[in-house]
C-alpha atoms as a PDB file:
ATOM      1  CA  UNK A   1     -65.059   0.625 -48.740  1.00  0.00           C
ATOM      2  CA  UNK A   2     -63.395   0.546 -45.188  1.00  0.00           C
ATOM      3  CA  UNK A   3     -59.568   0.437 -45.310  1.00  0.00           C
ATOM      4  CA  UNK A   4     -58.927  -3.188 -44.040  1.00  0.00           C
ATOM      5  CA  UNK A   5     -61.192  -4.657 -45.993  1.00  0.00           C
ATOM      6  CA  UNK A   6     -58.635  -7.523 -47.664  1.00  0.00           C
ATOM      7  CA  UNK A   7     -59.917  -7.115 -51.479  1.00  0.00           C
ATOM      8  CA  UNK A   8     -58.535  -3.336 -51.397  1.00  0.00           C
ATOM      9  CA  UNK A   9     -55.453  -4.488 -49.642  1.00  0.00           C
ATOM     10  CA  UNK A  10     -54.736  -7.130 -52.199  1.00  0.00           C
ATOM     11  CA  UNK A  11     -55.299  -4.396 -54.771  1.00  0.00           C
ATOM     12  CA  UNK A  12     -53.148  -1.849 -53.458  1.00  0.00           C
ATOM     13  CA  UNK A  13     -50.267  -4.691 -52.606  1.00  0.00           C
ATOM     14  CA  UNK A  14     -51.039  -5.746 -55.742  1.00  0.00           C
ATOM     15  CA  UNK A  15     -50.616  -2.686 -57.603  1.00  0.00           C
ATOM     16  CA  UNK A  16     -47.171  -1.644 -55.636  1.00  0.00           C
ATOM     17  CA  UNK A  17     -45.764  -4.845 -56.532  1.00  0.00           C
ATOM     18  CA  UNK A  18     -46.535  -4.224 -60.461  1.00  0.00           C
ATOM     19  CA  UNK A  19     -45.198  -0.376 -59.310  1.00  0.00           C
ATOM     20  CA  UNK A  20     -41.888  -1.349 -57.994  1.00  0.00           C
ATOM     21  CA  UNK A  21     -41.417  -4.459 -60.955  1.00  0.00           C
ATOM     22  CA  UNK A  22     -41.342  -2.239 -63.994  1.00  0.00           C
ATOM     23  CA  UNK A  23     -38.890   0.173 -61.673  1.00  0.00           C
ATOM     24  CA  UNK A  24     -36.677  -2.612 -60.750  1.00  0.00           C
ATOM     25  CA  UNK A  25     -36.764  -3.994 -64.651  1.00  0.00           C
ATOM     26  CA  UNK A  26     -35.869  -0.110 -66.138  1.00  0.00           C
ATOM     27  CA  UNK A  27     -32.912  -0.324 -62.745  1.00  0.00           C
ATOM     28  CA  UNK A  28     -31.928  -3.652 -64.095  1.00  0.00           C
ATOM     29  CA  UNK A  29     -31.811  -2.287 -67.736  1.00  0.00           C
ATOM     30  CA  UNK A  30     -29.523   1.169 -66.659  1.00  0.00           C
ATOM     31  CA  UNK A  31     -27.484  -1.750 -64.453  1.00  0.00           C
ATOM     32  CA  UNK A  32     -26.648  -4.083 -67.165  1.00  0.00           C
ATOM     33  CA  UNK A  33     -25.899  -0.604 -70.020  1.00  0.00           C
ATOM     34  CA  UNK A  34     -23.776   0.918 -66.920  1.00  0.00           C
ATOM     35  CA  UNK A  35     -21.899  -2.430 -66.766  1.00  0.00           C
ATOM     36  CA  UNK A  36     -21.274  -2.602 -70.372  1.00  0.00           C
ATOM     37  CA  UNK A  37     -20.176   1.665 -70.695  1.00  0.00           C
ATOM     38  CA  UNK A  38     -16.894   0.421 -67.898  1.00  0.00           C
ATOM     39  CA  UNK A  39     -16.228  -2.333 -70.270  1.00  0.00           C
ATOM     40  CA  UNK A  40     -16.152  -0.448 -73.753  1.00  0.00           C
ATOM     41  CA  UNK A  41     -14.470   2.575 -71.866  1.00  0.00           C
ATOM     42  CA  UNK A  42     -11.455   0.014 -71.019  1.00  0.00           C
ATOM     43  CA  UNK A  43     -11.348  -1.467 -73.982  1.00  0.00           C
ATOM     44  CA  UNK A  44     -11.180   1.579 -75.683  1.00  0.00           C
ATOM     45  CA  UNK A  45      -8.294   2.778 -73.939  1.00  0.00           C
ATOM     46  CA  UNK A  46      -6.538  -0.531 -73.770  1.00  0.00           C
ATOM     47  CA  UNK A  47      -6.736  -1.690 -77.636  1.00  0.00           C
ATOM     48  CA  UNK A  48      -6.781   2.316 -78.542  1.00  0.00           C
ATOM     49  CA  UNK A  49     -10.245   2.275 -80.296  1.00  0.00           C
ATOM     50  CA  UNK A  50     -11.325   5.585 -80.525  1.00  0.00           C
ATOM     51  CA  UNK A  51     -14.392   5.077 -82.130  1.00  0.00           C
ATOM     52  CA  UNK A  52     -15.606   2.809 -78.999  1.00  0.00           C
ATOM     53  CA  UNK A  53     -14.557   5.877 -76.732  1.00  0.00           C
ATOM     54  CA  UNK A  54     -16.850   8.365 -78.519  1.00  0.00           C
ATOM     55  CA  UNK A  55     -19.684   5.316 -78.564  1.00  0.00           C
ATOM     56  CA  UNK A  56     -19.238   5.531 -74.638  1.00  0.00           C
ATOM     57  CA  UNK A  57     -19.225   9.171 -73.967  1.00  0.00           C
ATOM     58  CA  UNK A  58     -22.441   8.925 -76.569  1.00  0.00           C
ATOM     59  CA  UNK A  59     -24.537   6.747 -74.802  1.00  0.00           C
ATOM     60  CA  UNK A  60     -23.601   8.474 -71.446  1.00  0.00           C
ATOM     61  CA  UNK A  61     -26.967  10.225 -72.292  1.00  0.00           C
ATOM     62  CA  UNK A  62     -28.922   6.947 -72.550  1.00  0.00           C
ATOM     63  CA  UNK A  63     -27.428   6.365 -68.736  1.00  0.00           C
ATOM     64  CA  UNK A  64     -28.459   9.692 -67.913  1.00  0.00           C
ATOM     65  CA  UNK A  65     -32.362   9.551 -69.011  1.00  0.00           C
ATOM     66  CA  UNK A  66     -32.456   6.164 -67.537  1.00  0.00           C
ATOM     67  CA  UNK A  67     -31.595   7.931 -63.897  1.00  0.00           C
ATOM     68  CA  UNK A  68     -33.915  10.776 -64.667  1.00  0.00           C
ATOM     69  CA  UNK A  69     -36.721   8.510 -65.690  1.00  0.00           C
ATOM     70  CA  UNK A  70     -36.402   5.511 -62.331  1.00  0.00           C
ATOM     71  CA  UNK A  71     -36.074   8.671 -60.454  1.00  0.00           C
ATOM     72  CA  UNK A  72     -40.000   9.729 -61.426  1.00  0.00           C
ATOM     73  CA  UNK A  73     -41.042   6.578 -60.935  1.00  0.00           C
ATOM     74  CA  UNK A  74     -39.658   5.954 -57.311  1.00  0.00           C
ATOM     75  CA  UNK A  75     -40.708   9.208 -56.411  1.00  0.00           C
ATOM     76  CA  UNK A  76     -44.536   8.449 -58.194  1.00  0.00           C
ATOM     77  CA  UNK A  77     -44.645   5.493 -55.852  1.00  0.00           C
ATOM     78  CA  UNK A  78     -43.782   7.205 -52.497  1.00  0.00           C
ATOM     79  CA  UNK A  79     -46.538   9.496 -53.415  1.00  0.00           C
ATOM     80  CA  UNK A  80     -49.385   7.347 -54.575  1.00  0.00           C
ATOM     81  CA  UNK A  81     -48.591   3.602 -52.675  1.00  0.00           C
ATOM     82  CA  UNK A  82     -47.162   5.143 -49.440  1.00  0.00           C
ATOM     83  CA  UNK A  83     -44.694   1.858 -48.919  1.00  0.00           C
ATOM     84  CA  UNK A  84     -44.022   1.008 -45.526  1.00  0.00           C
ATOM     85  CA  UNK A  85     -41.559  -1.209 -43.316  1.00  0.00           C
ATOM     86  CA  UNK A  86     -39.698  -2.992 -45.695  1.00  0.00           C
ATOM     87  CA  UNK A  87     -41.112  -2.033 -48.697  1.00  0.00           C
ATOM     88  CA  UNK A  88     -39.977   1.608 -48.142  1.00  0.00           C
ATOM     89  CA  UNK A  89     -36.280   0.617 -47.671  1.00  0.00           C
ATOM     90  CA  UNK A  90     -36.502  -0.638 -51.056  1.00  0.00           C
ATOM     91  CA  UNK A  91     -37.627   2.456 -52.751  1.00  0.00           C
ATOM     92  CA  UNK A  92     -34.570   4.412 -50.730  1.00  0.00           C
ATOM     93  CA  UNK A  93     -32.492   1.961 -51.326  1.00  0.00           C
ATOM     94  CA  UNK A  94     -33.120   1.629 -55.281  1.00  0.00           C
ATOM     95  CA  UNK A  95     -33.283   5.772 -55.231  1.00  0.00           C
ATOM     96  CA  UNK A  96     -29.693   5.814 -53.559  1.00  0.00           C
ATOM     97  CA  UNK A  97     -28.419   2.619 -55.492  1.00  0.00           C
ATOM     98  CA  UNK A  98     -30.054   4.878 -58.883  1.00  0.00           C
ATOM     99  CA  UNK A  99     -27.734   7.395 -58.063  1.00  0.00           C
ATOM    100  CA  UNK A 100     -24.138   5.153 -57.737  1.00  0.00           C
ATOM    101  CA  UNK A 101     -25.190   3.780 -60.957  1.00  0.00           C
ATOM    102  CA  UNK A 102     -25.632   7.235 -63.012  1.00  0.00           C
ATOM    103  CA  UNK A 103     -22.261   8.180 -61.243  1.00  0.00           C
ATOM    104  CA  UNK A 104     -20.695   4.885 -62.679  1.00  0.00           C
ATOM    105  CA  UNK A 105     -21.670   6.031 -66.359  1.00  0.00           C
ATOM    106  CA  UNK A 106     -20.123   9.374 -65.850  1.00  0.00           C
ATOM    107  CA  UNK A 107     -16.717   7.837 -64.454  1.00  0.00           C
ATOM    108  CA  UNK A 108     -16.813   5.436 -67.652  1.00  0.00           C
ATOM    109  CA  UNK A 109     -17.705   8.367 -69.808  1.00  0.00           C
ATOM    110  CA  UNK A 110     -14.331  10.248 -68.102  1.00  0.00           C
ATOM    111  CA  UNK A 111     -12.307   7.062 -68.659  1.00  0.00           C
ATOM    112  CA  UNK A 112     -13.350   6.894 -72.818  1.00  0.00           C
ATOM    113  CA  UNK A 113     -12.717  11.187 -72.944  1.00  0.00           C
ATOM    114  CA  UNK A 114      -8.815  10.070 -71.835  1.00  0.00           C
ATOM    115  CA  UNK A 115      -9.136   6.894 -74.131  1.00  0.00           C
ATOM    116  CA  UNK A 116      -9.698   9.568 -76.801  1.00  0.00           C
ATOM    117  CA  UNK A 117      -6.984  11.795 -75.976  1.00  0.00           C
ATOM    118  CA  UNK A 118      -4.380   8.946 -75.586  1.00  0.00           C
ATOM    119  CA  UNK A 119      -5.421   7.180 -78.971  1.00  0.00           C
ATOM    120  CA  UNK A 120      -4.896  10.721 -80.267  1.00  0.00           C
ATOM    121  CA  UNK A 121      -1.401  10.841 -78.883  1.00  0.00           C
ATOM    122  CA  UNK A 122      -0.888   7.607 -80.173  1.00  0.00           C
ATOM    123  CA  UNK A 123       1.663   4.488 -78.361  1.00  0.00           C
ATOM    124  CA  UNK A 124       0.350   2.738 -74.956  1.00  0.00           C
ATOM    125  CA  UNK A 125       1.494   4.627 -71.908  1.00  0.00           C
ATOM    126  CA  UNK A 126       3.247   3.006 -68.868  1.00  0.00           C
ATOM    127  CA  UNK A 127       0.155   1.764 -66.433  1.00  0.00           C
ATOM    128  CA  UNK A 128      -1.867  -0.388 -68.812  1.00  0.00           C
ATOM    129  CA  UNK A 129      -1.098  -3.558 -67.023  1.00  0.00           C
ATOM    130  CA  UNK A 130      -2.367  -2.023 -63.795  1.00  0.00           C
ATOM    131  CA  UNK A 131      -5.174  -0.869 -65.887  1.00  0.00           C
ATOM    132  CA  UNK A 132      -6.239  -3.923 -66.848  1.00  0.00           C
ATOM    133  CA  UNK A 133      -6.000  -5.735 -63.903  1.00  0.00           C
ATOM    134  CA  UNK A 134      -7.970  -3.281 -61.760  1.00  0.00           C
ATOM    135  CA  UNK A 135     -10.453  -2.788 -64.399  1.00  0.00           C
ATOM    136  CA  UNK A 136     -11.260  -6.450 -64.402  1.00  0.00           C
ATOM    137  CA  UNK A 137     -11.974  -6.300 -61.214  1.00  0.00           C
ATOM    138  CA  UNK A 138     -13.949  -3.503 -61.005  1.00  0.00           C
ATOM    139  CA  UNK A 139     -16.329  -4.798 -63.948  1.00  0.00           C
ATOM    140  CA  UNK A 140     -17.363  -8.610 -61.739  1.00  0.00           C
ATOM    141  CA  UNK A 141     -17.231  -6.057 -58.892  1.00  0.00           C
ATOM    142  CA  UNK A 142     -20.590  -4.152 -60.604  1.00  0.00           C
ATOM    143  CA  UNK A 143     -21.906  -7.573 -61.664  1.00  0.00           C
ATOM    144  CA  UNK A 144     -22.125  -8.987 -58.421  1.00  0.00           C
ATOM    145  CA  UNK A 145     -23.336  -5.904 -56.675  1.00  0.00           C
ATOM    146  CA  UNK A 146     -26.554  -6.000 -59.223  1.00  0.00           C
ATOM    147  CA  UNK A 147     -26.396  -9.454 -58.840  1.00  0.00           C
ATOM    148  CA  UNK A 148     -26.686  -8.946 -55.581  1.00  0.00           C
ATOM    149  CA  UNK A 149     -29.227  -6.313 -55.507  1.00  0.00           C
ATOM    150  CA  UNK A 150     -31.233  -8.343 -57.963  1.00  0.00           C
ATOM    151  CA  UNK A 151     -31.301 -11.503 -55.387  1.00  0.00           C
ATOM    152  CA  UNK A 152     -30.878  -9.981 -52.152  1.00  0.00           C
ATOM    153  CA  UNK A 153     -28.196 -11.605 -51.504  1.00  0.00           C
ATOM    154  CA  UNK A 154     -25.931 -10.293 -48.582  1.00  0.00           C
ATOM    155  CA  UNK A 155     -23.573 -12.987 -48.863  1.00  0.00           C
ATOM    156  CA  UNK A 156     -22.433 -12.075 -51.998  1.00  0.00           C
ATOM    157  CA  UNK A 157     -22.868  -8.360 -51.419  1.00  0.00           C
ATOM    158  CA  UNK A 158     -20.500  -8.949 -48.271  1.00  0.00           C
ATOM    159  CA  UNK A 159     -17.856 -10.120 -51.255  1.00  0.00           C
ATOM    160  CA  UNK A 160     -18.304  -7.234 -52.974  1.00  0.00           C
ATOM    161  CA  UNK A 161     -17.197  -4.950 -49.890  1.00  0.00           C
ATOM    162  CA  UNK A 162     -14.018  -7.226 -49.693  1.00  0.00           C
ATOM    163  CA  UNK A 163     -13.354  -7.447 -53.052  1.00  0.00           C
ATOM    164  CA  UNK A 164     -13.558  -3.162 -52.734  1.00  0.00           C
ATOM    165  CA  UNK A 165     -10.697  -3.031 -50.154  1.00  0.00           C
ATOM    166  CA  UNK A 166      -8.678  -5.358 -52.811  1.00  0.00           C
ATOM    167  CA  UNK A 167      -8.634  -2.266 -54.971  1.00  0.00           C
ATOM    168  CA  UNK A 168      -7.917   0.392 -52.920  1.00  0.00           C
ATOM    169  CA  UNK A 169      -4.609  -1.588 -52.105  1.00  0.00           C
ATOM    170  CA  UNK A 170      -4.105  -2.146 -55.854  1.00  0.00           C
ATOM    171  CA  UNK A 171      -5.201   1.564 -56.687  1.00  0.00           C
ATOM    172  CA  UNK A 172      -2.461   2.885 -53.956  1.00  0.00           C
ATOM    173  CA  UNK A 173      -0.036   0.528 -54.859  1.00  0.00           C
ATOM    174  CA  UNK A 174      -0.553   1.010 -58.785  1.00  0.00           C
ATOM    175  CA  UNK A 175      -0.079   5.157 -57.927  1.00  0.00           C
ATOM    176  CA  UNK A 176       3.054   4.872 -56.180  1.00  0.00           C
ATOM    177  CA  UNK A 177       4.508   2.384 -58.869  1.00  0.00           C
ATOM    178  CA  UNK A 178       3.213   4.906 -61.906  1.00  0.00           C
ATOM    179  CA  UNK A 179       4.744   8.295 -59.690  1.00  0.00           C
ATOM    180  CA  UNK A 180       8.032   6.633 -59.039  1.00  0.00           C
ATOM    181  CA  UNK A 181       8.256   6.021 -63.128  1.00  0.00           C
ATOM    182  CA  UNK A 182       7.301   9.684 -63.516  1.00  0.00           C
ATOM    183  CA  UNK A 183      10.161  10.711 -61.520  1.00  0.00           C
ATOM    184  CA  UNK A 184      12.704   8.864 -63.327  1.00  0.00           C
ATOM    185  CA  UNK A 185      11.578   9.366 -67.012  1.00  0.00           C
ATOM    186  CA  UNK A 186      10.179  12.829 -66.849  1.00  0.00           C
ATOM    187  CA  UNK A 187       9.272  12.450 -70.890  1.00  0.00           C
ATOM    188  CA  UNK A 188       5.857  10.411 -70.083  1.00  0.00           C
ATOM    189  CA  UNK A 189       4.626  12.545 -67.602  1.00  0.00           C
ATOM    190  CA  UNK A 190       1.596  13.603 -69.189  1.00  0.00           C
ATOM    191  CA  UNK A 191       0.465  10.341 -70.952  1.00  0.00           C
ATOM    192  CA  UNK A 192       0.700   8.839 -67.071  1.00  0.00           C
ATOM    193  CA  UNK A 193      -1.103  11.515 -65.480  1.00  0.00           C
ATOM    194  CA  UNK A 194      -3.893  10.389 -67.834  1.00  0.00           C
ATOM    195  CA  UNK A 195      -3.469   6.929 -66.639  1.00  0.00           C
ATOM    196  CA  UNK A 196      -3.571   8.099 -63.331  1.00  0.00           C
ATOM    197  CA  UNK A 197      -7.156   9.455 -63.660  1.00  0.00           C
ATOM    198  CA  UNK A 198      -7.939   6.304 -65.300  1.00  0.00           C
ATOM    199  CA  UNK A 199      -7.099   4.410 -62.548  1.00  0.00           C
ATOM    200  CA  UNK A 200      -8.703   6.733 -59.884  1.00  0.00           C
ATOM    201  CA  UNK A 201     -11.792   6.306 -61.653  1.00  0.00           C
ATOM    202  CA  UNK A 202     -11.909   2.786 -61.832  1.00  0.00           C
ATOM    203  CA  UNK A 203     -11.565   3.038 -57.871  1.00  0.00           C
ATOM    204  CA  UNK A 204     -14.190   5.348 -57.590  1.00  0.00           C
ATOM    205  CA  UNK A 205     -16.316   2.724 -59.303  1.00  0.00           C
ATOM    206  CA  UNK A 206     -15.215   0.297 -56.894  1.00  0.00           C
ATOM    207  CA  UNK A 207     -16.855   2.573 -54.490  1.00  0.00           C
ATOM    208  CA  UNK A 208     -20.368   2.798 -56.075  1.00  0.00           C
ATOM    209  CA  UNK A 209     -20.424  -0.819 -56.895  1.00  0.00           C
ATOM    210  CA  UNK A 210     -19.820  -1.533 -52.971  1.00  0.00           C
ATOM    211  CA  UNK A 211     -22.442   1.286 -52.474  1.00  0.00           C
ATOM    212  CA  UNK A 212     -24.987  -0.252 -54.005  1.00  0.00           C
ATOM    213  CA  UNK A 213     -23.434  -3.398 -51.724  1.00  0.00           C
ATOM    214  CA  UNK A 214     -24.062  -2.087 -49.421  1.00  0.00           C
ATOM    215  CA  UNK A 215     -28.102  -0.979 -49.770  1.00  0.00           C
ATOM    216  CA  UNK A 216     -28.532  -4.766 -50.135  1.00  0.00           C
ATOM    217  CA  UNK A 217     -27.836  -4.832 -46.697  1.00  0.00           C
ATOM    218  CA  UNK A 218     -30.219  -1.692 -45.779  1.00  0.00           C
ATOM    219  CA  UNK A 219     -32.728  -3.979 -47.551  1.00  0.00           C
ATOM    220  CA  UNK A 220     -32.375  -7.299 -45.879  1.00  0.00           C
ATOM    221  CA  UNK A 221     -31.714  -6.275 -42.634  1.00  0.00           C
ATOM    222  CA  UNK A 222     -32.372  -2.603 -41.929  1.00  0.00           C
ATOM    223  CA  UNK A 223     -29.004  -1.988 -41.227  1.00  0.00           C
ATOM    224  CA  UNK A 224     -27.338   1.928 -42.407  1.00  0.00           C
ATOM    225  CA  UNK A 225     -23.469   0.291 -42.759  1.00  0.00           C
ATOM    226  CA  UNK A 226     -22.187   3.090 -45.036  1.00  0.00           C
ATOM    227  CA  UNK A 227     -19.485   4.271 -42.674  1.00  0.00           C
ATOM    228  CA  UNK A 228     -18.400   0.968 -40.855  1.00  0.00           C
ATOM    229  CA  UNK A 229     -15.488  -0.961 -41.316  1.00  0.00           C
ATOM    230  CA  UNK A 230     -15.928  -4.106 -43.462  1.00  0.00           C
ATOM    231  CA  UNK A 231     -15.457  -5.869 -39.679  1.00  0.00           C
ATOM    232  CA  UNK A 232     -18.202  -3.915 -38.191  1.00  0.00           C
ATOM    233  CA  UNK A 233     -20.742  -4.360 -40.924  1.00  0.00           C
ATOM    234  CA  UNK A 234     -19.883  -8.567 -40.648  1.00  0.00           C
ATOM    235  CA  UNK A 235     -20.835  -8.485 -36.928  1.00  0.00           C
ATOM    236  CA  UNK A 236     -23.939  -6.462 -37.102  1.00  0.00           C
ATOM    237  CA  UNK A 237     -24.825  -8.239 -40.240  1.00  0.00           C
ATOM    238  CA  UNK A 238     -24.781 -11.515 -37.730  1.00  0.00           C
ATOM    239  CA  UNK A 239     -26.141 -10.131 -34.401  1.00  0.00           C
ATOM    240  CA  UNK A 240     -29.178  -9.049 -37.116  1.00  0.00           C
END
């Protein structure tokens, strides 16, 4: 049968379609478990439930296989469908997107091993307001970037990238506050050290969420904005 013949080319869009759907649907699935880890891990370390912070670091290996197992599958369809044009920059763009997701688990898995040690210590550490605030933001920051991703939305993957340089002004801001306290009350050091961590891992999952932001835009328009300024990325966006 000769290569253009249309039934073969339905067949084979077709089949990549049904390829790339159960892929996207085991993606969605690691999304929405990745999504929920960040939210135990807080709440574990906010209402000092230790037995949610084990849960967390638990299920880090359900995160894990989930990465291993979209991984085989996106490379399966490289190999056997051969995507082009468009439908190539999804596959690299799920693959990378995979990866910010699996590296979301392990900082949520980090934030519920300090949950542990601090419910272990016992009392609530100077830095849990900042905590909570950041973390709140961080956890509608991952829900609109797979929200986004889900959609193709650039619009709202555009809000994720500002809502991403809201928290690295409220991550530096938060450190300086929590290293001035350390100075004057020297007794808390350690319990605020661990705070510390918490909060620079809730920014570095501000940075995978706008990751993943930022591969809706690969998507869409064909665009690599990974290291432009939120100003550049709005004017190429446009001029695209």
């Amino acid at each position: 049968m000769s290569p253009t013949n249309p039934v073969l080319n339905h067949h084979i869009s077709s089949q990549f379609n049904e390829d790339l759907q159960a892929v996207n649907t085991k993606f969605m699935t690691m999304g929405g478990l990745v999504e929920q880890q960040v939210t135990n891990a807080i709440h574990a370390l906010l209402d000092t439930d230790v037995n949610m912070a084990l849960e967390v670091q638990f299920k880090d290996n359900a995160v894990n296989k989930l990465e291993s197992e979209i991984d085989e599958a996106l490379t399966l369809i490289l190999a056997r469908r051969h995507p082009a044009a468009s439908d190539l920059r999804m596959v690299i763009a799920m693959s990378k997107a995979n990866t910010d997701l699996e590296r979301i688990g392990d900082e949520a898995a980090k934030i519920a091993r300090i949950a542990q040690n601090l419910c272990e210590e016992g009392g609530s550490p100077r830095g849990y307001m900042e905590t909570r605030h950041i973390g709140n933001q961080v956890r509608v920051m991952i829900h609109e970037a797979l929200d986004a991703f889900a959609r193709l939305d650039i619009d709202q993957a555009l809000h994720v990238l500002l809502a991403d340089a809201d928290i690295d002004r409220e991550y530096q801001s938060a450190t300086r506050t929590l290293m001035t306290y350390m100075i004057e009350d020297p007794r808390h050091i350690s319990s605020v050290i661990n705070v510390l961590w918490v909060l620079r891992s809730l920014e570095r999952i501000g940075d995978h969420a706008r990751n993943i932001s930022e591969q809706v835009i690969y998507m869409v328009k064909g665009l690599d904005v990974r290291h432009a300024s939120l100003e550049e990325i709005e004017q190429k966006v446009q001029k695209n």
